[in-house]
Protein backbone atom coordinates (compact mmCIF):
# COMPACT_ATOMS: atom_id res chain seq x y z
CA UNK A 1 70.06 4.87 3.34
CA UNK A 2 71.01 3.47 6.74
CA UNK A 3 68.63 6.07 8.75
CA UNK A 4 65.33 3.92 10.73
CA UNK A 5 62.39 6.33 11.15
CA UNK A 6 60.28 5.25 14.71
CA UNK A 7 56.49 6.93 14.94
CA UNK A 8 53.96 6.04 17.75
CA UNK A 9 55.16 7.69 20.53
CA UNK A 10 53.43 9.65 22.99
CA UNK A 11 51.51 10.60 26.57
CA UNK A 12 49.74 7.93 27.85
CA UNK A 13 48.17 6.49 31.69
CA UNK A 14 49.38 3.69 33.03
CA UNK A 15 47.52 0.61 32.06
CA UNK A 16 47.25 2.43 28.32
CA UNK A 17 48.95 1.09 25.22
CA UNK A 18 50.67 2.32 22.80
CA UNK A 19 51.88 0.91 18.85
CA UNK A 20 55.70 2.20 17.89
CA UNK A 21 56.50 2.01 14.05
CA UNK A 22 59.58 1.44 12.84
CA UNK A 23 60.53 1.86 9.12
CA UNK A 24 63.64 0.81 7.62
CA UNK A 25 65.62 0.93 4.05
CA UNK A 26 64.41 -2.24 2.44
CA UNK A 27 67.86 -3.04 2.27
CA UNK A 28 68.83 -2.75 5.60
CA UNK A 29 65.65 -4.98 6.37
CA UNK A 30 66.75 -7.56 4.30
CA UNK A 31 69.72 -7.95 5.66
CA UNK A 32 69.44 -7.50 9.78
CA UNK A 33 67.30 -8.39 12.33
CA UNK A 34 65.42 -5.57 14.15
CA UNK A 35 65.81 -4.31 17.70
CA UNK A 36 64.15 -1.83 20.24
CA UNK A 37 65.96 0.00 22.49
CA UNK A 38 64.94 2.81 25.17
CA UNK A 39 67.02 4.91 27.31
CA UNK A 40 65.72 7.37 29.90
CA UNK A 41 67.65 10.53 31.19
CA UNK A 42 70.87 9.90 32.77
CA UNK A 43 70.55 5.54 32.03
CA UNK A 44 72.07 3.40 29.71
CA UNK A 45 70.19 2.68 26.32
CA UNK A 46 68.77 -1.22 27.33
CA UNK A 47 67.46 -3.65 24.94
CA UNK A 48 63.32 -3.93 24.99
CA UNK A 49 63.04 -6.43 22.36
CA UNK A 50 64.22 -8.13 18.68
CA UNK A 51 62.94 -10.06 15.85
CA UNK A 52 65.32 -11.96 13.62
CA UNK A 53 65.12 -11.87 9.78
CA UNK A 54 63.67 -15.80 10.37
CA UNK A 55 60.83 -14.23 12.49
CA UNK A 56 61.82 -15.49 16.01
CA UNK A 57 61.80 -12.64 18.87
CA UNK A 58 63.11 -12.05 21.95
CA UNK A 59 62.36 -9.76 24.68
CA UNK A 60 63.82 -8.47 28.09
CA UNK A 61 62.50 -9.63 31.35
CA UNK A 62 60.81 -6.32 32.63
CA UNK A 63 58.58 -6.26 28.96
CA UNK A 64 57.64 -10.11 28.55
CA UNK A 65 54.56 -10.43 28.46
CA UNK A 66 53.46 -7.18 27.78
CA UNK A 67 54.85 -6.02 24.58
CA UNK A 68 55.37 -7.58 21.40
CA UNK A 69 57.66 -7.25 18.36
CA UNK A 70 56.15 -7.85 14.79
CA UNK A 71 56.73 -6.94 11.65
CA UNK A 72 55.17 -6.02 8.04
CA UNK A 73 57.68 -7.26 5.72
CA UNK A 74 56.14 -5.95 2.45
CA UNK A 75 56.08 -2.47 4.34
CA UNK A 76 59.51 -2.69 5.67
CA UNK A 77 58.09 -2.00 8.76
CA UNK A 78 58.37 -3.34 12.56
CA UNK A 79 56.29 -2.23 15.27
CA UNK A 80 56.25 -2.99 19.13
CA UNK A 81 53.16 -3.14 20.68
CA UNK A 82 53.12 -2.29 24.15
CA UNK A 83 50.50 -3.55 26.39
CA UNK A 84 49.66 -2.70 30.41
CA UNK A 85 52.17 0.48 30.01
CA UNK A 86 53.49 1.23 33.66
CA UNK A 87 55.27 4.52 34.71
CA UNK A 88 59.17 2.84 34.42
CA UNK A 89 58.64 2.20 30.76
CA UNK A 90 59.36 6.39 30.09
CA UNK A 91 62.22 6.95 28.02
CA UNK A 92 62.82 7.43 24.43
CA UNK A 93 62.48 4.32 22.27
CA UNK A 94 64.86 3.44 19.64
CA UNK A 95 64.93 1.16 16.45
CA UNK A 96 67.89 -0.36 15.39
CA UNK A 97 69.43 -2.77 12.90
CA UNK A 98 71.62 -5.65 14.31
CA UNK A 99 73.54 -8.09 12.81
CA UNK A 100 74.73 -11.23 15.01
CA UNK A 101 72.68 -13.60 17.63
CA UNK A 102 71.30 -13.85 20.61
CA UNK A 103 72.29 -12.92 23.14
CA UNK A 104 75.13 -10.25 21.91
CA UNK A 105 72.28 -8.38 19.92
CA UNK A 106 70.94 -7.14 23.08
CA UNK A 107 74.09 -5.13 23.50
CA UNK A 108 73.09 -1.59 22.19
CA UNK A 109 76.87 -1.30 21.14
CA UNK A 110 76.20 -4.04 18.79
CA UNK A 111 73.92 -2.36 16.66
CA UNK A 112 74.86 -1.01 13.33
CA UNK A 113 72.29 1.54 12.04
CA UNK A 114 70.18 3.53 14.79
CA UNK A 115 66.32 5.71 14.40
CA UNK A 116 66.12 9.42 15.99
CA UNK A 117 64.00 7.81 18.80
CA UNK A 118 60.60 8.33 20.00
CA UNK A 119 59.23 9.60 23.39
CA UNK A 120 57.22 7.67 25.38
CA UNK A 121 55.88 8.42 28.47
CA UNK A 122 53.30 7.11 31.28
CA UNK A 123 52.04 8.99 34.18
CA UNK A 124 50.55 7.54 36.85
């Protein structure tokens, strides 16, 4: 009831894109905004980007401007488009649910409810 499922992932060149899924409880949509995450072996899981339950987004400096949030509400679904992929965007990219504001929700420890993750990865 509180599990996110993320789908999209995958082996791409750099300069590719890829389109991450993220489905969500309905309830649990209603009620947070929605966050991406990605950690890579032996880092910290860092914020990628969010979109509030009003629609408004924000994103981290190293993806502005190259990926975008968005979401499907009568699917329950958000999704992160990622544009121009480059080799330092490999890691494993997690959904979450977070509750608060900007800019605490781009503290992984924030969030309340976290997906399995997905792998992405770019070779050069």
């Amino acid at each position: 009831q509180v599990q996110l499922v993320e789908s999209g992932g995958g082996l791409v060149q750099a300069g590719n894109s890829l389109r991450l899924s993220c489905t969500a409880p309905a309830r649990t949509f209603a009620t947070s905004g929605l966050s991406w995450f990605r950690q890579a072996p032996g880092s910290e899981r860092k914020f990628v980007a969010h979109i509030t339950r009003a629609g408004g987004t924000y994103y981290s400096d190293s993806v502005k401007g190259r990926f975008t949030i968005s979401r499907d509400v009568a699917k329950y679904t958000v999704y992160l488009q990622m544009d121009n992929l480059k080799p330092e965007d490999t890691a494993v990219y997690y959904c979450g649910a977070a509750l608060g504001a900007w800019p605490g929700i781009a503290n992984w420890k924030t969030v309340t409810s976290w997906g399995r993750g997905t792998q992405v990865t770019v070779s050069s």
